[in-house]
PDB file of N, CA and C in Angstrom:
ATOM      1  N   UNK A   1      -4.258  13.379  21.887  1.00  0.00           N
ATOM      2  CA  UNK A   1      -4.718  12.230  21.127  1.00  0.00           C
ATOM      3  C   UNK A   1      -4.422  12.448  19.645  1.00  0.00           C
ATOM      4  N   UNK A   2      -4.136  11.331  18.600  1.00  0.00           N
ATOM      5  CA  UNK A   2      -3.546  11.620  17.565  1.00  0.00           C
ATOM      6  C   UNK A   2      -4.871  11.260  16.823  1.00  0.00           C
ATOM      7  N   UNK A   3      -4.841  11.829  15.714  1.00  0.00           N
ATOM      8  CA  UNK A   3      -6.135  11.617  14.300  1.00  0.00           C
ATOM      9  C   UNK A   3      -5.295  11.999  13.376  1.00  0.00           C
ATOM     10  N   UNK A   4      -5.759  10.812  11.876  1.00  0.00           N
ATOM     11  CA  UNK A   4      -5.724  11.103  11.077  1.00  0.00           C
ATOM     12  C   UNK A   4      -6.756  11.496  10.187  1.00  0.00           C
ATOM     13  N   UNK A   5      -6.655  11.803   8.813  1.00  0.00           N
ATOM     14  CA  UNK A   5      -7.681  12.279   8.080  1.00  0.00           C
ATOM     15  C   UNK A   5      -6.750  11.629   6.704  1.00  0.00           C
ATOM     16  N   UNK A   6      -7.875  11.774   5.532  1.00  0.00           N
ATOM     17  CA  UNK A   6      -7.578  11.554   4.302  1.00  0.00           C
ATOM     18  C   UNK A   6      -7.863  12.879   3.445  1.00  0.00           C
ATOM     19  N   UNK A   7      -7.230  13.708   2.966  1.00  0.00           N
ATOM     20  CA  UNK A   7      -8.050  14.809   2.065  1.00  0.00           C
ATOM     21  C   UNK A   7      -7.234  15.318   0.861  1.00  0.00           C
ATOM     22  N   UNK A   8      -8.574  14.891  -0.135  1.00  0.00           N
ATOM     23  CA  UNK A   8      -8.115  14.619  -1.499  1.00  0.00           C
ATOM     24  C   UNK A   8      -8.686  15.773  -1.862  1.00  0.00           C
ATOM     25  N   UNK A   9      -8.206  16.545  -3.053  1.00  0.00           N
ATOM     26  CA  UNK A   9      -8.377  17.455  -3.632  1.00  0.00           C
ATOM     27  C   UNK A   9      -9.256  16.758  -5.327  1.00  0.00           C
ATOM     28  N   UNK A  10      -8.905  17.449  -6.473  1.00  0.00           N
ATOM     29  CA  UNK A  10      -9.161  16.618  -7.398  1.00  0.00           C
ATOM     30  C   UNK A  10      -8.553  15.377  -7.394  1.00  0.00           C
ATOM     31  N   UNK A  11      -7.166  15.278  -7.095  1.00  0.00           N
ATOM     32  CA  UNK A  11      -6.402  14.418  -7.668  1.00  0.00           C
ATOM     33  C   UNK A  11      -5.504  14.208  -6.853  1.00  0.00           C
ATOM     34  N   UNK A  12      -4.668  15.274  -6.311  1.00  0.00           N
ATOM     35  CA  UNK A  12      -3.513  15.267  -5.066  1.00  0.00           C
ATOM     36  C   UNK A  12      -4.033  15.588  -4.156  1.00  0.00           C
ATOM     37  N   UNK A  13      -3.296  15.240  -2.498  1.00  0.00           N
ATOM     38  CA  UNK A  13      -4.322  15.344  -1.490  1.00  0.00           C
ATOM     39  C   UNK A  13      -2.987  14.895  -0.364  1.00  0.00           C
ATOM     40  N   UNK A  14      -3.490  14.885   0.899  1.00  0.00           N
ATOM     41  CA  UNK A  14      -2.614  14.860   1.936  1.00  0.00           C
ATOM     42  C   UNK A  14      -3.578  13.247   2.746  1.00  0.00           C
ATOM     43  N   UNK A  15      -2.504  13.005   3.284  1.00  0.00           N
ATOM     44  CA  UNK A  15      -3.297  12.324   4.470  1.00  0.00           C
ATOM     45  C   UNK A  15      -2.418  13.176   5.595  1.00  0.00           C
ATOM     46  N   UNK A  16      -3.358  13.442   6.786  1.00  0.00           N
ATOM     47  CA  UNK A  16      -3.233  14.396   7.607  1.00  0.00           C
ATOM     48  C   UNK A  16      -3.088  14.093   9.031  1.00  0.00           C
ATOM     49  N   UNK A  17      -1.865  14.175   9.810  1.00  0.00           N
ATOM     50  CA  UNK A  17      -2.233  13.302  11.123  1.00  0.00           C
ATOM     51  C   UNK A  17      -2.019  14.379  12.170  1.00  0.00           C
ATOM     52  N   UNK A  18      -3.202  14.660  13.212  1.00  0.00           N
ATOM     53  CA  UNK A  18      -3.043  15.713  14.027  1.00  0.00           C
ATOM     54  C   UNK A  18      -2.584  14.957  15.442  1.00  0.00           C
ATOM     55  N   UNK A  19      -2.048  15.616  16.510  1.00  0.00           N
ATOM     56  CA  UNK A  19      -1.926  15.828  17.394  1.00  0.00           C
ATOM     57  C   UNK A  19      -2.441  16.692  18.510  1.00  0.00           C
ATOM     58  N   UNK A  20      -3.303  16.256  19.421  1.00  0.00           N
ATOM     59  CA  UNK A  20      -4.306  17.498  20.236  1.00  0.00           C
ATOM     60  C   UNK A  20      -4.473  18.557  18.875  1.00  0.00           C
ATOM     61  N   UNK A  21      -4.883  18.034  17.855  1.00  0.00           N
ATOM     62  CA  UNK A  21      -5.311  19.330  16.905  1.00  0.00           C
ATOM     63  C   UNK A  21      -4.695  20.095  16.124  1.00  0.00           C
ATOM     64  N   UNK A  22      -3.338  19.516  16.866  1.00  0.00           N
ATOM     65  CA  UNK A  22      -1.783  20.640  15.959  1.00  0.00           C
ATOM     66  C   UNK A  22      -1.393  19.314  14.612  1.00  0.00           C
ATOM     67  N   UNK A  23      -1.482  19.666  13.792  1.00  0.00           N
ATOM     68  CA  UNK A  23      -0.472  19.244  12.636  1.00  0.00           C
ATOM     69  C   UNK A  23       0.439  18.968  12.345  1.00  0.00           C
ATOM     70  N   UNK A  24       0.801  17.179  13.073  1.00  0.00           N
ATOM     71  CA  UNK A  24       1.952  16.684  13.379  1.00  0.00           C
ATOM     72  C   UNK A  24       3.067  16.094  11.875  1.00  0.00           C
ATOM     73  N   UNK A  25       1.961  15.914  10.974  1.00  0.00           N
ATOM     74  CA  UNK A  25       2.572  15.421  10.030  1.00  0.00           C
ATOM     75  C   UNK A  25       1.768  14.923   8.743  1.00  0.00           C
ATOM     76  N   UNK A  26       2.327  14.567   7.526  1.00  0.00           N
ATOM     77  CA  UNK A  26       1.487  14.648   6.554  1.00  0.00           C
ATOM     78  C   UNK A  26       2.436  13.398   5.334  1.00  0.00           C
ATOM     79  N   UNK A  27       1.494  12.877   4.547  1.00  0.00           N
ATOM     80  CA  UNK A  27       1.691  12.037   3.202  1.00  0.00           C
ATOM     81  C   UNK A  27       1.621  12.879   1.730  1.00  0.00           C
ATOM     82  N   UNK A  28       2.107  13.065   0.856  1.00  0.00           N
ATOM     83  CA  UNK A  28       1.820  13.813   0.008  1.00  0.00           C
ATOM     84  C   UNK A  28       1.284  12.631  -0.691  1.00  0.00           C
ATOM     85  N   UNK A  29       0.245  12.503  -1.510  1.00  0.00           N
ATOM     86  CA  UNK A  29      -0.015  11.746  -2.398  1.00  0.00           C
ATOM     87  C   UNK A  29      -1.264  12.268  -3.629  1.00  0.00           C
ATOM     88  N   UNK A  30      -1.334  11.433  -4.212  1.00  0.00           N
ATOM     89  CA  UNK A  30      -2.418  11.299  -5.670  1.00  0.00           C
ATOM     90  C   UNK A  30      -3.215   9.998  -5.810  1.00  0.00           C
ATOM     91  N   UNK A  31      -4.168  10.401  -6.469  1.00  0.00           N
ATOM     92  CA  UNK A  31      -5.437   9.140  -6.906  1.00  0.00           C
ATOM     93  C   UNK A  31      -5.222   9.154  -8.271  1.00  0.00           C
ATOM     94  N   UNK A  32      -4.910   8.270  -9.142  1.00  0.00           N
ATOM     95  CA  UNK A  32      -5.006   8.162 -10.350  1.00  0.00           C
ATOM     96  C   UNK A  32      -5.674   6.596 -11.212  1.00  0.00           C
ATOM     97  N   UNK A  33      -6.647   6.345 -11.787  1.00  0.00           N
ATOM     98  CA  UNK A  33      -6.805   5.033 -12.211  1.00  0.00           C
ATOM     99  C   UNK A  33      -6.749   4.219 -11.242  1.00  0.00           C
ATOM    100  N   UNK A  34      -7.030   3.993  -9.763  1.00  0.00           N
ATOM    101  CA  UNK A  34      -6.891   2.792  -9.597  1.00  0.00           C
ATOM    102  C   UNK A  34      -5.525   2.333  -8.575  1.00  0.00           C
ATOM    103  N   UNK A  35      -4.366   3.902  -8.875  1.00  0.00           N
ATOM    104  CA  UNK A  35      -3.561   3.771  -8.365  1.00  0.00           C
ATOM    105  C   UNK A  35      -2.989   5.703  -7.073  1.00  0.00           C
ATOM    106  N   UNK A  36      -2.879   5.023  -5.657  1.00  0.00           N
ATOM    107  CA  UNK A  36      -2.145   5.589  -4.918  1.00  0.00           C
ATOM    108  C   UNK A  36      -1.116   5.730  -5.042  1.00  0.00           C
ATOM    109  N   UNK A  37      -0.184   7.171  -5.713  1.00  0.00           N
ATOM    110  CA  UNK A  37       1.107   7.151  -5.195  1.00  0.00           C
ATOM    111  C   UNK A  37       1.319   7.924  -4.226  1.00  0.00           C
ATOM    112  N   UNK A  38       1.948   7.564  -3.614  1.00  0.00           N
ATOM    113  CA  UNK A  38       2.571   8.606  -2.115  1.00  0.00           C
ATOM    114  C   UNK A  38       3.917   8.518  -2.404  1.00  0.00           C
ATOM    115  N   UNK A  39       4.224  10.055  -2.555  1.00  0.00           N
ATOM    116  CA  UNK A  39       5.494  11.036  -2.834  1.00  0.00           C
ATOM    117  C   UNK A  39       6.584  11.148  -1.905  1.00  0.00           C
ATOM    118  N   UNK A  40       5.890  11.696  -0.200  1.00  0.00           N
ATOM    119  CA  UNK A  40       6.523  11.806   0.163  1.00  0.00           C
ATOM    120  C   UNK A  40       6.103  12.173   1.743  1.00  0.00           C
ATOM    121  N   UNK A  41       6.882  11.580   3.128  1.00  0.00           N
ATOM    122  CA  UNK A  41       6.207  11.663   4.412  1.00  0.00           C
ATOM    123  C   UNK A  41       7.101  12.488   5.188  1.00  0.00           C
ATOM    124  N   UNK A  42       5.882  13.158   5.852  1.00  0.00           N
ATOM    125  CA  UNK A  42       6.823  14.242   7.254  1.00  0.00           C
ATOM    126  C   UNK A  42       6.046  14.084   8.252  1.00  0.00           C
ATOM    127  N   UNK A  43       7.105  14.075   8.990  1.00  0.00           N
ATOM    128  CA  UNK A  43       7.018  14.640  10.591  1.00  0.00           C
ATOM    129  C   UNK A  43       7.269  15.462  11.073  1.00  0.00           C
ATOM    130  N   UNK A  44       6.766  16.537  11.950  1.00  0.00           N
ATOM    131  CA  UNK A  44       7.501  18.131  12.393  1.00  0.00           C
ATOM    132  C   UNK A  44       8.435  17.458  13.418  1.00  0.00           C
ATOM    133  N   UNK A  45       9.131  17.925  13.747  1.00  0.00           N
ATOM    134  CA  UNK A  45      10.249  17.371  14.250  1.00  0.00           C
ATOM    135  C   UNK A  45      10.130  17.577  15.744  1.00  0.00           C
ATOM    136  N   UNK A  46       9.299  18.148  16.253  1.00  0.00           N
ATOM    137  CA  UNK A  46       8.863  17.981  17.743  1.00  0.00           C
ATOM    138  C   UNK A  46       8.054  17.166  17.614  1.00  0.00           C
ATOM    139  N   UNK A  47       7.669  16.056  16.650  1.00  0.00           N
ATOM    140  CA  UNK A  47       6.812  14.652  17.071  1.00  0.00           C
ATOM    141  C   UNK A  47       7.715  13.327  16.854  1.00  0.00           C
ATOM    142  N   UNK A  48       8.630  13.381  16.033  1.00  0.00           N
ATOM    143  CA  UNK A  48       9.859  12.936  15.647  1.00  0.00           C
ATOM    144  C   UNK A  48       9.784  11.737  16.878  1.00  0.00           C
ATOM    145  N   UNK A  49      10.321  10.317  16.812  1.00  0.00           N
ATOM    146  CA  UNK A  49      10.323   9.194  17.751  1.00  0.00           C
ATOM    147  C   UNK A  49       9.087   8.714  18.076  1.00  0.00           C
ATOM    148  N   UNK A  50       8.069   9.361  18.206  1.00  0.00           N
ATOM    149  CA  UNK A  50       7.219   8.768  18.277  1.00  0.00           C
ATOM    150  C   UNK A  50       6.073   7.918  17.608  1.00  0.00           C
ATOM    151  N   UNK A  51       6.734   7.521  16.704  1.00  0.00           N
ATOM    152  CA  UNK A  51       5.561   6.584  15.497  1.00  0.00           C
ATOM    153  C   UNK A  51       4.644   6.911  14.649  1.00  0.00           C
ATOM    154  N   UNK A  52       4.767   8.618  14.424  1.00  0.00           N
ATOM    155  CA  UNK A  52       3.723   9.187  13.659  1.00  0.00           C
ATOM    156  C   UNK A  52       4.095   8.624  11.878  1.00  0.00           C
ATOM    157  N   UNK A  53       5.241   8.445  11.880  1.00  0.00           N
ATOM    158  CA  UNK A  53       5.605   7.820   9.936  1.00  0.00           C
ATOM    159  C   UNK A  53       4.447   6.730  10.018  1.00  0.00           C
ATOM    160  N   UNK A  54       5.199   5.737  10.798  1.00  0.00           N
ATOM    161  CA  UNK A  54       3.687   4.189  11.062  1.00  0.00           C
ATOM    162  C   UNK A  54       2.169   4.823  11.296  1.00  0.00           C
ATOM    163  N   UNK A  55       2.113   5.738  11.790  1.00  0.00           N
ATOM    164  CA  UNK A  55       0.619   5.983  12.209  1.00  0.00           C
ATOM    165  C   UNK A  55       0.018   6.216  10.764  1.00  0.00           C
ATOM    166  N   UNK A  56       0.850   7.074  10.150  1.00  0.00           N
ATOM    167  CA  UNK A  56       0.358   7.638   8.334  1.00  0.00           C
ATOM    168  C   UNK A  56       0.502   6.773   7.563  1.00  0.00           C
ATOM    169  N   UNK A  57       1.416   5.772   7.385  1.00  0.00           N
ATOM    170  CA  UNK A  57       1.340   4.692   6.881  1.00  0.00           C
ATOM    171  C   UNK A  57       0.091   3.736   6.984  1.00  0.00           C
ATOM    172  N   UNK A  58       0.158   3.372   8.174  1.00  0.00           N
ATOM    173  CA  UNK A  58      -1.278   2.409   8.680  1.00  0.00           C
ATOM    174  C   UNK A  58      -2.732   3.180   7.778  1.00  0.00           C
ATOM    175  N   UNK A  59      -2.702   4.324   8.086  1.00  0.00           N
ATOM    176  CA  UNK A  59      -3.897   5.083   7.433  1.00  0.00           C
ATOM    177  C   UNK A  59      -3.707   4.941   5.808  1.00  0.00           C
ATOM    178  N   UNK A  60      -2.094   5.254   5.467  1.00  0.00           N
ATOM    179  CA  UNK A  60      -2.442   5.191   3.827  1.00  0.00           C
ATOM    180  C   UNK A  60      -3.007   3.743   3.175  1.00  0.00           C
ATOM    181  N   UNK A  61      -2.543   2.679   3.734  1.00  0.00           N
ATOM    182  CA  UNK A  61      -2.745   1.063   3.976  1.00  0.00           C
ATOM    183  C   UNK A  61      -4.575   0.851   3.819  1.00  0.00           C
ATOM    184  N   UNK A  62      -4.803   1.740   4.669  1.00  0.00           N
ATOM    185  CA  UNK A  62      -6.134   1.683   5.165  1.00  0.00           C
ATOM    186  C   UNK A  62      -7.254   1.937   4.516  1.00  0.00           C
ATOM    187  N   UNK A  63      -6.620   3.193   3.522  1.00  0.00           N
ATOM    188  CA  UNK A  63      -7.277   4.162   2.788  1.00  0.00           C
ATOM    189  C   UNK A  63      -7.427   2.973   1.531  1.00  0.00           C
ATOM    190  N   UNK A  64      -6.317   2.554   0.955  1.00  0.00           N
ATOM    191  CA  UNK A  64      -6.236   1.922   0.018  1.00  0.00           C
ATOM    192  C   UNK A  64      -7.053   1.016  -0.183  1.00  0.00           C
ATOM    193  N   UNK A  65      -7.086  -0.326   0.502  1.00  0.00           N
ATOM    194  CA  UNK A  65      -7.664  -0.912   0.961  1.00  0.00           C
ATOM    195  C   UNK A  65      -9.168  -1.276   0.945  1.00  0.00           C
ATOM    196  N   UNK A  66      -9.963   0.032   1.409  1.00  0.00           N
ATOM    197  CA  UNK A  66     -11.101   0.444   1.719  1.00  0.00           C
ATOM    198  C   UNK A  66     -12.021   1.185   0.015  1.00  0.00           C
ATOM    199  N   UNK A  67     -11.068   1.448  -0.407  1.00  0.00           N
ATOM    200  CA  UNK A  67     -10.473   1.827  -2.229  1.00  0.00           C
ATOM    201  C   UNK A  67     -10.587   0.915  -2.949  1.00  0.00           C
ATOM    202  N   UNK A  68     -10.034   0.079  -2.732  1.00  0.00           N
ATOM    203  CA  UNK A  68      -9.637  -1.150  -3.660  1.00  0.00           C
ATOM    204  C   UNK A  68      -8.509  -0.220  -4.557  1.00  0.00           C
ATOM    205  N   UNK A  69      -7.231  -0.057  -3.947  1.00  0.00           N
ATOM    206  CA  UNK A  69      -6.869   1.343  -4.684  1.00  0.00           C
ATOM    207  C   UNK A  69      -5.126   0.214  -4.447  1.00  0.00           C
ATOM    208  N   UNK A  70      -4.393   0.477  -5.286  1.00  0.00           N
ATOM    209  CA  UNK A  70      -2.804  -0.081  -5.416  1.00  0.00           C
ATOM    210  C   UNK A  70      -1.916   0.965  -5.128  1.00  0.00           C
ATOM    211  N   UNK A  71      -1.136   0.697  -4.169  1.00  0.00           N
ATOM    212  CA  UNK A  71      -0.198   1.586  -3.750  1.00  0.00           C
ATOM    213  C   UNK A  71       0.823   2.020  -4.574  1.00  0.00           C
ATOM    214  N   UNK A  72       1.242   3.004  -4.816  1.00  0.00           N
ATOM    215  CA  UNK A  72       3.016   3.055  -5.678  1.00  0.00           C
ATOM    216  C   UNK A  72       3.822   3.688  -4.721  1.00  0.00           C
ATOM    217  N   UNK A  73       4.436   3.189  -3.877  1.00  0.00           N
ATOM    218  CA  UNK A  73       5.492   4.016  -3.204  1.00  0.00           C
ATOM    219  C   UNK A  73       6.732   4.570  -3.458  1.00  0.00           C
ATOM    220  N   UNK A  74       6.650   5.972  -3.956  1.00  0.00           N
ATOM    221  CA  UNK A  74       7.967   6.630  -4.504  1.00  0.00           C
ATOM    222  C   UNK A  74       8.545   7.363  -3.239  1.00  0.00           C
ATOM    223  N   UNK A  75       7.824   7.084  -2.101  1.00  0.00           N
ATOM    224  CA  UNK A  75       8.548   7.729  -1.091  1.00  0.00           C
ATOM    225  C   UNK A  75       9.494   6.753  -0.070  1.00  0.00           C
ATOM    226  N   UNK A  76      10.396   7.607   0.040  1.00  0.00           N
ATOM    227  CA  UNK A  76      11.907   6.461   0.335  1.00  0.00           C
ATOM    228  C   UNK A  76      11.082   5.547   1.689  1.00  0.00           C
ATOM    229  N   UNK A  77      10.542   6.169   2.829  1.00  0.00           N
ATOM    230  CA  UNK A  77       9.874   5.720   3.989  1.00  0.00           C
ATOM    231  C   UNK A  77       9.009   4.919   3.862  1.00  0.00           C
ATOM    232  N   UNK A  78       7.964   4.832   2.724  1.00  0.00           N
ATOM    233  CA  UNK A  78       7.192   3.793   2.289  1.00  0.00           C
ATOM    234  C   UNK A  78       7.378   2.524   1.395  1.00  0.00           C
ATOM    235  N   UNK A  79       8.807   3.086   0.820  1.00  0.00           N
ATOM    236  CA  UNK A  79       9.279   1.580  -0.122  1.00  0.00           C
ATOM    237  C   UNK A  79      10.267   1.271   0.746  1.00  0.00           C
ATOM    238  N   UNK A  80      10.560   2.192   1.450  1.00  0.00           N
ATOM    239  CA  UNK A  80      11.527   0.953   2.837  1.00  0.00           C
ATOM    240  C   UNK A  80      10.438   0.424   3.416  1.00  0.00           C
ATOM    241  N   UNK A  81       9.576   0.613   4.192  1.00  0.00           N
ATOM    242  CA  UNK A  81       8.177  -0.362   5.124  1.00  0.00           C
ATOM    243  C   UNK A  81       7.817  -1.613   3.976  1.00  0.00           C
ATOM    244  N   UNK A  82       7.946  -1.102   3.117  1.00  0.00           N
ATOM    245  CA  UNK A  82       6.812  -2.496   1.921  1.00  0.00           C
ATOM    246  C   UNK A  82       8.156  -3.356   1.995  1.00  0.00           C
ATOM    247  N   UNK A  83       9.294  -3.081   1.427  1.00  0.00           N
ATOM    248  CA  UNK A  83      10.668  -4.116   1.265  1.00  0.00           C
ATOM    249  C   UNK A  83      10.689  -4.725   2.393  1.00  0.00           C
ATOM    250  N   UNK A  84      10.549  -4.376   3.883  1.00  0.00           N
ATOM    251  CA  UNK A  84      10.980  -4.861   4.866  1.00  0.00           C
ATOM    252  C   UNK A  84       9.855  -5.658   5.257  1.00  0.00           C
ATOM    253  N   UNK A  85       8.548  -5.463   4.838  1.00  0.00           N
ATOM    254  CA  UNK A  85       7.410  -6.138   5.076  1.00  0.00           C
ATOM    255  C   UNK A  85       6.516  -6.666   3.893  1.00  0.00           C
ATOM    256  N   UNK A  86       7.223  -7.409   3.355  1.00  0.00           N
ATOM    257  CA  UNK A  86       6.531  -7.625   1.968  1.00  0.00           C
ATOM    258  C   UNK A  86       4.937  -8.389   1.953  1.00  0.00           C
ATOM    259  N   UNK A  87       4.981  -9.306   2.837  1.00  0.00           N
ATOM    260  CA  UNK A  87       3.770 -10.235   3.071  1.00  0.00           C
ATOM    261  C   UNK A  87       2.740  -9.411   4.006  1.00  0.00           C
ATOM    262  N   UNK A  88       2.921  -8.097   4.386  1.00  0.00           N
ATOM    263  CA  UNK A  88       2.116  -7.322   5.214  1.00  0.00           C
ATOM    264  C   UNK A  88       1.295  -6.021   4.588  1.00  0.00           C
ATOM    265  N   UNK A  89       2.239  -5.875   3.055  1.00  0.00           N
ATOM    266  CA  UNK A  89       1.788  -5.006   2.062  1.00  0.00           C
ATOM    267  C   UNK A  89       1.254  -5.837   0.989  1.00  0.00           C
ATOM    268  N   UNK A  90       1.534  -6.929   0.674  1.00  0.00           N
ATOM    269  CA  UNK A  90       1.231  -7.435  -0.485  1.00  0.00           C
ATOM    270  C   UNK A  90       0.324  -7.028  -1.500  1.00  0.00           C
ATOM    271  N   UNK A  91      -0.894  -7.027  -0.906  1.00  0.00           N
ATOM    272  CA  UNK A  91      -2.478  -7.351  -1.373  1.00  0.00           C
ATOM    273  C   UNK A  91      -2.466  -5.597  -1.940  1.00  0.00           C
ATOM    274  N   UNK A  92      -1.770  -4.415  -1.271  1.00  0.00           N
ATOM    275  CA  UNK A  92      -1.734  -3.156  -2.211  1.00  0.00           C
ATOM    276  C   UNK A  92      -0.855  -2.754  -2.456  1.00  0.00           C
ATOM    277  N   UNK A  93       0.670  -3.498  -3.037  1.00  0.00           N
ATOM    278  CA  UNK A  93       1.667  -3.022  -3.174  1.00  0.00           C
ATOM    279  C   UNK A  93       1.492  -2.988  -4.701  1.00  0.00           C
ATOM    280  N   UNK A  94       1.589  -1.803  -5.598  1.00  0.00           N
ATOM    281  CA  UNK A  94       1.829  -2.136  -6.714  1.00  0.00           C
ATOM    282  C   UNK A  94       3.236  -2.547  -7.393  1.00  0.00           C
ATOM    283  N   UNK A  95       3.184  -2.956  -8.161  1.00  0.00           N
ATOM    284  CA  UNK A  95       4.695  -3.455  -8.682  1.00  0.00           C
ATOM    285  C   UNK A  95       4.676  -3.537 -10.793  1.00  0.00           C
ATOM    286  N   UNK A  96       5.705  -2.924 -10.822  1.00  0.00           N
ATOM    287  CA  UNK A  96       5.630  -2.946 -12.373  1.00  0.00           C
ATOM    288  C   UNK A  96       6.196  -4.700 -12.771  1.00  0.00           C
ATOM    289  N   UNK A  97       5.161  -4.986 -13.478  1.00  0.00           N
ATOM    290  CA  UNK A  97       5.698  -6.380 -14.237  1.00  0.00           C
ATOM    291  C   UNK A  97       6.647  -6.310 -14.796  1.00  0.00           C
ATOM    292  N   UNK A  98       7.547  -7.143 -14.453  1.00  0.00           N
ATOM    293  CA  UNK A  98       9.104  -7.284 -15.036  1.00  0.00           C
ATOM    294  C   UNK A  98       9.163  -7.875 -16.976  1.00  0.00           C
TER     295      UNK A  98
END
């Protein structure tokens, strides 16, 4: 069975997604002002195909959300999901005013 977790340190922190307990994969991110950035997402590669990127995603979404917290996605996997789903991220996508 898969679980995630959220765990923040001061400032940087992981979101954490297990597998029967093993440590399938992880978000690197930070809390700053108001704003989530997430750096960067893995999968160990014996979980690889099976939807664990979406599973950490859904949770970072979630986290935010629950925050009232604005996303910044500098990680290539998360600003590809927001581009391809713009009306599904909206409400925590941050975006620099042009």
């Amino acid at each position: 069975m898969e679980t995630t977790k959220v765990v923040l340190g001061n400032v940087r922190g992981e979101i954490q997604l297990f597998s029967d307990d093993k440590k399938a994969g992880k978000m690197d991110i930070s809390v700053i002002k108001g704003k989530l950035t997430v750096y960067h997402t893995e999968v160990d590669d014996e979980y690889a195909g099976n939807g664990f990127a979406k599973l950490l995603l859904n949770q970072l979404v979630s986290y935010a959300r629950e925050n009232d917290l604005k996303i910044v996605p500098l990680c290539p996997y998360v600003h590809a999901q927001f581009k391809r789903n713009p009306e599904e991220y909206s409400d925590v996508w941050f975006k620099e005013e042009a």
